[in-house]
Protein backbone atom coordinates (compact mmCIF):
# COMPACT_ATOMS: atom_id res chain seq x y z
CA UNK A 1 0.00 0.00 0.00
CA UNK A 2 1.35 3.71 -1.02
CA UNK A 3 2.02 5.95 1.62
CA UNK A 4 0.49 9.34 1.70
CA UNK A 5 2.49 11.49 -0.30
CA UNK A 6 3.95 14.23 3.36
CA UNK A 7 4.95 17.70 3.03
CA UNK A 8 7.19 19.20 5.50
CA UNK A 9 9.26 22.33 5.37
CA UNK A 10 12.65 24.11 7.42
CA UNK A 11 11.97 26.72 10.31
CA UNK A 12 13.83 29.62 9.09
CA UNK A 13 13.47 31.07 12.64
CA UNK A 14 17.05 31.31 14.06
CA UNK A 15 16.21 32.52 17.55
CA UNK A 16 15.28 29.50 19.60
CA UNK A 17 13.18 31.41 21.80
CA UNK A 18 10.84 32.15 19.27
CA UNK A 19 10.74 28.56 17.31
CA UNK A 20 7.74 27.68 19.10
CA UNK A 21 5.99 30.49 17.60
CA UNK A 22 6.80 29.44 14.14
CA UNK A 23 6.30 26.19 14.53
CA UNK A 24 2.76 26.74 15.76
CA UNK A 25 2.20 28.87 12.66
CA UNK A 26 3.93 25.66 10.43
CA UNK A 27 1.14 23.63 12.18
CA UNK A 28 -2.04 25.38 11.81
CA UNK A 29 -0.61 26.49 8.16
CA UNK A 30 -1.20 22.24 7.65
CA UNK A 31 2.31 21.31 7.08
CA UNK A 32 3.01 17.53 7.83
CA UNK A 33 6.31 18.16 9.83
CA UNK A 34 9.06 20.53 10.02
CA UNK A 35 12.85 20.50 10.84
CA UNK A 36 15.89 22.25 11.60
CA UNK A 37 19.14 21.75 10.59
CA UNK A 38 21.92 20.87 13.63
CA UNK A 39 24.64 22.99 12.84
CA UNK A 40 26.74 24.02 16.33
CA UNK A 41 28.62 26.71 14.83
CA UNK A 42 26.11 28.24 12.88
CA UNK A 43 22.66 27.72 14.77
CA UNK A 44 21.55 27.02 18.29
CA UNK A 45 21.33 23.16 19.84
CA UNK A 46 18.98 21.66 17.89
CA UNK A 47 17.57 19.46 20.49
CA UNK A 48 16.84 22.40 22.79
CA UNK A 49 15.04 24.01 19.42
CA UNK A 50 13.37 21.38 18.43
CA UNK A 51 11.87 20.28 22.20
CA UNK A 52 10.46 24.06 22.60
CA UNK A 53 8.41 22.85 19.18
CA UNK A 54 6.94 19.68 20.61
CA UNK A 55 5.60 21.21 23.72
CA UNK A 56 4.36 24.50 21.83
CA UNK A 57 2.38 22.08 19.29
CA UNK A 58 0.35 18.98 19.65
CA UNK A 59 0.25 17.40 15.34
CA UNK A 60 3.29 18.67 13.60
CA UNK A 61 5.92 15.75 13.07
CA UNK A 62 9.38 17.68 14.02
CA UNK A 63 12.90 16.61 12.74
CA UNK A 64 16.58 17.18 12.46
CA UNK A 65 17.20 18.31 9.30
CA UNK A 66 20.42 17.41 9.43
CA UNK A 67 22.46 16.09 12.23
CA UNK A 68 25.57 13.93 11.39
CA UNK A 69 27.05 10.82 13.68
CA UNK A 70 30.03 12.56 14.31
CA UNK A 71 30.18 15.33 16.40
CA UNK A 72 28.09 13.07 18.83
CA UNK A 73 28.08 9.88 19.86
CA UNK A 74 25.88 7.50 18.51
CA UNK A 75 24.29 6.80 22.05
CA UNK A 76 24.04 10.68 22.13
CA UNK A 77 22.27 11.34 19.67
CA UNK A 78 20.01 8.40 19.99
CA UNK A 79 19.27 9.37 23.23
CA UNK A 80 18.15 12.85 22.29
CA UNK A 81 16.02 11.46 19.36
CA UNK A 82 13.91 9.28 21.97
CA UNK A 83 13.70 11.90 24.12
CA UNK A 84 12.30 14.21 21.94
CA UNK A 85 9.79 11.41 21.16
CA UNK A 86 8.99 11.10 24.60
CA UNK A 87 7.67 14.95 24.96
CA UNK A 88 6.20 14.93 21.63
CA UNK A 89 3.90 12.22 22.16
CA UNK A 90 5.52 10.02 19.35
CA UNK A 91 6.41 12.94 16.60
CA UNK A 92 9.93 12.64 16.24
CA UNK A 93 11.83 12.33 13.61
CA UNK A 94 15.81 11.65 13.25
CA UNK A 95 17.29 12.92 9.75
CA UNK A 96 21.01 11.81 9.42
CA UNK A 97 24.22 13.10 6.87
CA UNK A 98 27.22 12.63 6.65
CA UNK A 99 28.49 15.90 8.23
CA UNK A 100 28.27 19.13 6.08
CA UNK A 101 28.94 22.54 7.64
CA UNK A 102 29.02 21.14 11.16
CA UNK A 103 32.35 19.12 10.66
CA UNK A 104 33.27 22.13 8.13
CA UNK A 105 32.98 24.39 10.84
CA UNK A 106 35.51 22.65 13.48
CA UNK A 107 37.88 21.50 10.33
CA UNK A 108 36.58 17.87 8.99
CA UNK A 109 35.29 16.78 6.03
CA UNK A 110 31.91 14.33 5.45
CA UNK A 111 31.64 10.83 6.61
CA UNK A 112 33.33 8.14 4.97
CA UNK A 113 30.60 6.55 3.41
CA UNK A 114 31.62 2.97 5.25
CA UNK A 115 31.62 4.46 8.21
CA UNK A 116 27.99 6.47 7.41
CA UNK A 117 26.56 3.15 6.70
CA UNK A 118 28.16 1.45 9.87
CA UNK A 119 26.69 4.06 12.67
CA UNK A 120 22.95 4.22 10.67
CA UNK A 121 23.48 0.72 12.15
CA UNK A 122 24.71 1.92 15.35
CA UNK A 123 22.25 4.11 15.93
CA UNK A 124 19.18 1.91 14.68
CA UNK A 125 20.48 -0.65 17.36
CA UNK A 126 20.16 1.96 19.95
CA UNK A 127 16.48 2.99 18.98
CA UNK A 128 15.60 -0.26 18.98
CA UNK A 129 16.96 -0.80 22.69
CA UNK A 130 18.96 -3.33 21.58
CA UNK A 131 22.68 -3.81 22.68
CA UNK A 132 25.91 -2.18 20.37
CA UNK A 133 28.73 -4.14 21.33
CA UNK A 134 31.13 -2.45 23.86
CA UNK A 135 33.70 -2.46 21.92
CA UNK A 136 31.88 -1.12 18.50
CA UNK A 137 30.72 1.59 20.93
CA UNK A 138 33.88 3.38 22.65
CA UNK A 139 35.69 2.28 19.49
CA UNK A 140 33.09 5.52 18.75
CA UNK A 141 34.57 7.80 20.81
CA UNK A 142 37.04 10.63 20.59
CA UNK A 143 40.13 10.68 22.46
CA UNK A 144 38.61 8.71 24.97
CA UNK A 145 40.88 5.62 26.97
CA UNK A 146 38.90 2.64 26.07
CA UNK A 147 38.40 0.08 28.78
CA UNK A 148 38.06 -0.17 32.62
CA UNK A 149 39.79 -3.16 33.80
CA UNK A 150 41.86 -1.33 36.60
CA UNK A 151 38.58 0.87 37.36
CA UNK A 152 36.92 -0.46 40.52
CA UNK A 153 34.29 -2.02 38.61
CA UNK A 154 33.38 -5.34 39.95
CA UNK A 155 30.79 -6.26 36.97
CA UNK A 156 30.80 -4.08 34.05
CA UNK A 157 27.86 -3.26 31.31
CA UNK A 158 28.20 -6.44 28.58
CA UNK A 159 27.41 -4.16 26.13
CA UNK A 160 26.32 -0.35 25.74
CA UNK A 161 22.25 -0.22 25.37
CA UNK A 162 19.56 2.76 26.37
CA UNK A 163 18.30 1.37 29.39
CA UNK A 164 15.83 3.43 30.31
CA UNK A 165 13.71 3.25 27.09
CA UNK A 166 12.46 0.03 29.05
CA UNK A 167 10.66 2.72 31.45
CA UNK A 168 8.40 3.69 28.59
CA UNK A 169 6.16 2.34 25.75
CA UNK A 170 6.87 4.70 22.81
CA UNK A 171 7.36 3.65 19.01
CA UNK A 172 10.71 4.10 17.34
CA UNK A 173 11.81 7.34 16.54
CA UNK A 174 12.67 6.51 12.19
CA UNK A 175 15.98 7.03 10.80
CA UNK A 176 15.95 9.53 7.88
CA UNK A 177 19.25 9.39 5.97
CA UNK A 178 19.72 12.50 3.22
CA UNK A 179 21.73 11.36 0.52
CA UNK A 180 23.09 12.41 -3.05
CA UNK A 181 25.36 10.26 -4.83
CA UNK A 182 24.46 6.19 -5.17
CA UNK A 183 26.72 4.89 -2.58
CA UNK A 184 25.44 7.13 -0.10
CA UNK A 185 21.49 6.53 -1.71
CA UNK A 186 22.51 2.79 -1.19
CA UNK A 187 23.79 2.62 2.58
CA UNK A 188 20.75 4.89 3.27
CA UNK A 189 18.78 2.21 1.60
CA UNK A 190 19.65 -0.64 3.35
CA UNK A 191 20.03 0.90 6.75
CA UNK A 192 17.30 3.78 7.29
CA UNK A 193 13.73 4.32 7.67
CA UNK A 194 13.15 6.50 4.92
CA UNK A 195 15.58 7.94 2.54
CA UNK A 196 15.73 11.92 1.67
CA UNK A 197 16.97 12.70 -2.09
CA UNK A 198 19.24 15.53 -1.42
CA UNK A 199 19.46 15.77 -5.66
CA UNK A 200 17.19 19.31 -5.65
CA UNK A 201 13.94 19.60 -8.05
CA UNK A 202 15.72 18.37 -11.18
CA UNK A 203 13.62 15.70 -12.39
CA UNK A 204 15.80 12.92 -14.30
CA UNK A 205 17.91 13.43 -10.97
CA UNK A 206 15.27 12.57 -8.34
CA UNK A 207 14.08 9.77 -10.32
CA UNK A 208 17.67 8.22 -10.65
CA UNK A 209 18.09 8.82 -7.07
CA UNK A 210 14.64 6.90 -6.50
CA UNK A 211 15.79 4.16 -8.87
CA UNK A 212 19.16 3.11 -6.62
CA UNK A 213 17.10 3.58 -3.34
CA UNK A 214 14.70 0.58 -4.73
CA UNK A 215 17.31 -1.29 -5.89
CA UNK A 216 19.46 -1.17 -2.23
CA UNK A 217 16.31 -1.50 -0.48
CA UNK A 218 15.38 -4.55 -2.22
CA UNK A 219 19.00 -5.96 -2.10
CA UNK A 220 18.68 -5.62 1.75
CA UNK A 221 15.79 -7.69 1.81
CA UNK A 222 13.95 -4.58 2.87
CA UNK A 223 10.16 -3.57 2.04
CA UNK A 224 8.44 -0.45 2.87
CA UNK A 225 11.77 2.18 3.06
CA UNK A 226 9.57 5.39 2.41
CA UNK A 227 11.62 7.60 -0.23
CA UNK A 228 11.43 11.72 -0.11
CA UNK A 229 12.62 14.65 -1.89
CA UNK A 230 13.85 18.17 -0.58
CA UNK A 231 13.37 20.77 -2.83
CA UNK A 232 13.67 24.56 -2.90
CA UNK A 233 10.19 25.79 -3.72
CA UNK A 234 9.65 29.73 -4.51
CA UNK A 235 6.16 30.76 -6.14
CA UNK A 236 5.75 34.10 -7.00
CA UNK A 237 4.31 36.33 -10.04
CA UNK A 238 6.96 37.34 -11.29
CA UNK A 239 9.34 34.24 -12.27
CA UNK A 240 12.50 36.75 -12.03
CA UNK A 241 11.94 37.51 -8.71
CA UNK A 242 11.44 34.09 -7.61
CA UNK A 243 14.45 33.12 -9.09
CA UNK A 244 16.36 35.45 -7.31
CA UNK A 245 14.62 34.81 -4.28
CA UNK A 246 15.58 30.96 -4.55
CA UNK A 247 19.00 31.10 -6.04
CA UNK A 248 21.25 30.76 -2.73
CA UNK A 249 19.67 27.83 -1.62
CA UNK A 250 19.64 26.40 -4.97
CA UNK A 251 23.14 26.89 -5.35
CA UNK A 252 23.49 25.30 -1.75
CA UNK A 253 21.23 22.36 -2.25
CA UNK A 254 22.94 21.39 -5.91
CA UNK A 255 26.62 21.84 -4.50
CA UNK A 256 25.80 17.92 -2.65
CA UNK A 257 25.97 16.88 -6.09
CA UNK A 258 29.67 17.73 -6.82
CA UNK A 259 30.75 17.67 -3.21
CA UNK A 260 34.11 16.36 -4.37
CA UNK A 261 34.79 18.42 -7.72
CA UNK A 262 32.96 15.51 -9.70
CA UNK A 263 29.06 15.53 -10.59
CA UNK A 264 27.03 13.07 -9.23
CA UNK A 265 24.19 11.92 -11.10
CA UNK A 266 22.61 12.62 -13.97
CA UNK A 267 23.63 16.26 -15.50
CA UNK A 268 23.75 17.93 -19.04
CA UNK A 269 26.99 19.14 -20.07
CA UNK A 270 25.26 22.81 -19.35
CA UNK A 271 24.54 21.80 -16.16
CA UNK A 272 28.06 19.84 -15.10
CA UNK A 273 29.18 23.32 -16.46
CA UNK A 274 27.46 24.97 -13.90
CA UNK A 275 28.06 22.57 -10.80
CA UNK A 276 31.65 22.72 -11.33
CA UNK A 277 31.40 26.27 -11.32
CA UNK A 278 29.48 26.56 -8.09
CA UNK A 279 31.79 23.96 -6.38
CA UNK A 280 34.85 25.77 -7.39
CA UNK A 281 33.11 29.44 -5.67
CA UNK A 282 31.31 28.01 -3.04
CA UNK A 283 31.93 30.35 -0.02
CA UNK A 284 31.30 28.36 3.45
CA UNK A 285 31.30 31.71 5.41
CA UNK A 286 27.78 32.41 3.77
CA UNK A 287 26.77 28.63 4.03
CA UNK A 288 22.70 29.13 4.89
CA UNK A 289 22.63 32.96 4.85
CA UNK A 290 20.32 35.21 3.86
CA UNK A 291 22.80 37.42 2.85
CA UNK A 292 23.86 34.66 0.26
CA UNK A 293 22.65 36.02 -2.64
CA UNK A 294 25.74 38.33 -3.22
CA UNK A 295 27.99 35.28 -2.41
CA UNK A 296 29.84 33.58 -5.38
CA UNK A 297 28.32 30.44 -5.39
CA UNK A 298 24.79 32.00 -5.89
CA UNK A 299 26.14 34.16 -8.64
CA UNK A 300 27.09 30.99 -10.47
CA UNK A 301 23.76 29.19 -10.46
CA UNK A 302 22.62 31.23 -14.21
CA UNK A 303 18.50 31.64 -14.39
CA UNK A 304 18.43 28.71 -16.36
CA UNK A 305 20.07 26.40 -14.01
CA UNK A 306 17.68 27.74 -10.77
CA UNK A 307 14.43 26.66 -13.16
CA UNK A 308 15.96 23.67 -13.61
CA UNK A 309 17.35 22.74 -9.83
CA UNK A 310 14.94 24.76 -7.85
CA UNK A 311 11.12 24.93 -8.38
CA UNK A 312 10.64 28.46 -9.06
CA UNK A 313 7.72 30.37 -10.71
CA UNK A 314 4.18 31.56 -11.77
CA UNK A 315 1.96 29.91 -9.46
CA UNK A 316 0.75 27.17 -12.43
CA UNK A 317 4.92 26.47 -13.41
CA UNK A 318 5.60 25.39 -9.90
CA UNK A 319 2.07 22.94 -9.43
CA UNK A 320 2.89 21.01 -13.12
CA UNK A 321 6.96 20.76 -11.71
CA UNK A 322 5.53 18.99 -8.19
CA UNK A 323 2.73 17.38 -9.74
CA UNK A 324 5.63 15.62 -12.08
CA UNK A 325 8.19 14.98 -8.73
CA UNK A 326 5.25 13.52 -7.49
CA UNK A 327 4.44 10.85 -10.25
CA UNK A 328 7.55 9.39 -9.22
CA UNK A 329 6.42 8.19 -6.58
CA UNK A 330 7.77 9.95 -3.94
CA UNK A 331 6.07 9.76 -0.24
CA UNK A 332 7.72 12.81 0.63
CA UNK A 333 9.01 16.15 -0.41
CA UNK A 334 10.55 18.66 1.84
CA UNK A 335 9.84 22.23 0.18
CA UNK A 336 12.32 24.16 1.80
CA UNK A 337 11.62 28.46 2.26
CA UNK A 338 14.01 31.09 2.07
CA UNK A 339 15.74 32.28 5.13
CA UNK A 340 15.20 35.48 3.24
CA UNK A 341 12.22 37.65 5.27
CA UNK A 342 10.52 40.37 3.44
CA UNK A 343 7.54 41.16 1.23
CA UNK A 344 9.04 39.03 -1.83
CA UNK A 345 9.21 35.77 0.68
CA UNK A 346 5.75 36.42 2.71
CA UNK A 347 3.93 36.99 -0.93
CA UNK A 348 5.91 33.48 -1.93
CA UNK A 349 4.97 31.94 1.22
CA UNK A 350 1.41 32.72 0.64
CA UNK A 351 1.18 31.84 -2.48
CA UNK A 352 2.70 28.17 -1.76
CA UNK A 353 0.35 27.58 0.84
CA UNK A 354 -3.02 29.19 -0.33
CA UNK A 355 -2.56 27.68 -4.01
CA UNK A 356 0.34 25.46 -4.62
CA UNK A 357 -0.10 23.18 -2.29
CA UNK A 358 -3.64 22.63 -1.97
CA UNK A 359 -4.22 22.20 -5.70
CA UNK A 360 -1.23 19.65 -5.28
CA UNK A 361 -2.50 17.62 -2.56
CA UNK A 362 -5.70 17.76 -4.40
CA UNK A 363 -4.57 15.81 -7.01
CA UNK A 364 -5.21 12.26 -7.50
């Protein structure tokens, strides 16, 4: 049986105090979930954001959007997922990189993709409330001295395991893993809950990226791995404007795709032109910023590159572009807004969710 085809969105609200506010706003607005991106250098502790959410709403599903496995342990982070499933009453929600502008930000580059693959694993077990060999776990840790034999410790732990999820009946929080190129889309497939397509709004892309998640999923043994999307979405009447509007975050979202000078995916030789152009000028000091637009990576993305990786538009231009994503067969799509607040963004936002979306949903 098909899921129900989920929209959620980012909170754009950088000021933890006032995430509840906006996340009240993302729920009565009808969005399916929402989440925020865990980034210590750049925004505030995610978990503390994200709790102030679940006890300011009571239907919104609410997300990291992404954290990485490491900066924190895998028992960390595990343990903050459940936790923030406890208070929310079951709406959690753990989305999972390999490390972007959080290990950029303290000097490291992404996971290793064996490693990615080895802590979804890790941190599944965990959920679960099953046991992660002792030694798998403080091989885990950072300048840490493994082992307590000449500790007075007269029966140690066999293994490392959340104990006190026993305390409580509460469903699994789901692994999310975002991914871009196949062997990432394939560990995500055979280890996670649900896989995000970090491959933007280009269309061959997102179905290529579908493609590989089937086929790991189905090497795995594995039925039911629900499959999303994140996309930059920008309605607005006049297409220029929404192109400029979108353009940072395009340039953002499509740099995943030649993370390592090399174009993942599928790409015309106009648009490998392009993502070679936005890797080699991608500036990390406006990573996320609304100030981006006047950064060199967003004046790389040309006009016709943003139609192409972004959905941008007349009101009709962006429904036929999500009503296409969504033939795929998508479950999910994460429509990302612009950090951006001013006229041009509110009149976007309300156009996405008084027209676009409905006549979306409404769809068959």
């Amino acid at each position: 049986m098909a899921k129900q085809l989920e929209f959620w969105t980012n909170f754009t609200e950088t000021d933890p105090r006032a995430a509840a506010q906006q996340a009240l706003q993302f729920e009565a607005d009808g969005w399916d979930g929402a989440v925020m991106v865990d980034s210590q250098c750049m925004f505030a502790e995610v978990w503390v954001y994200l709790t102030m959410c679940a006890q300011a709403t009571d239907r919104i599903k609410l997300g990291t959007g992404v954290t990485n496995l490491v900066t924190r342990h895998p028992s960390v982070t595990a343990a903050a997922a459940a936790s923030l499933q406890l208070v929310s009453g079951g709406r959690a929600s753990l989305g999972i990189g390999r490390g972007d502008s959080a290990l950029a930000y303290v000097g490291a580059s992404p996971q290793k993709i064996s490693q990615f693959e080895h802590y979804l694993d890790v941190v599944q077990t965990y959920l679960r409330g099953d046991e992660v060999a002792m030694a798998d776990a403080s091989a885990m840790l950072v300048g840490a001295k493994v082992g307590f034999d000449n500790l007075a410790i007269g029966s140690a732990p066999p293994g490392s395991r959340m104990k006190w999820l026993d305390a409580f009946e509460m469903d699994k929080v789901p692994v999310e893993a975002y991914a871009t190129g196949p062997r990432a889309i394939a560990a995500a497939g055979h280890m996670a809950d649900n896989v995000m397509l970090m491959l933007t709004a280009e269309v061959q892309r997102v179905a290529w990226g579908i493609g590989l998640v089937r086929e790991a999923a189905a090497a795995a043994g594995r039925d039911g791995v629900g499959i999303g999307c994140a996309l930059m979405v920008v309605p607005h009447d006049d297409p220029q404007v929404a192109r400029d509007l979108a353009r940072p975050q395009v340039a953002s979202q499509a740099r995943f795709s030649v993370m390592n000078h090399k174009v993942i995916g599928p790409a015309t030789d106009a648009q490998t032109e392009t993502l070679l152009a936005i890797a080699k000028a991608y500036d990390m000091n406006k990573h996320g910023a609304v100030e981006g637009a006047t950064s060199s990576h967003a004046d790389a993305a040309d006009d016709e590159f943003v139609d192409q990786y972004g959905v941008v538009g007349t009101v009709d231009a962006c429904v036929e572009r999500l009503l296409e994503l969504k033939s795929l067969g998508v479950d999910r799509m994460s429509l990302w807004l612009p950090y951006a607040r001013n006229d041009v963004s509110r009149r976007s936002y309300d156009l996405l969710m008084g027209e676009v979306l409905p006549r979306v949903r409404a769809s068959a």
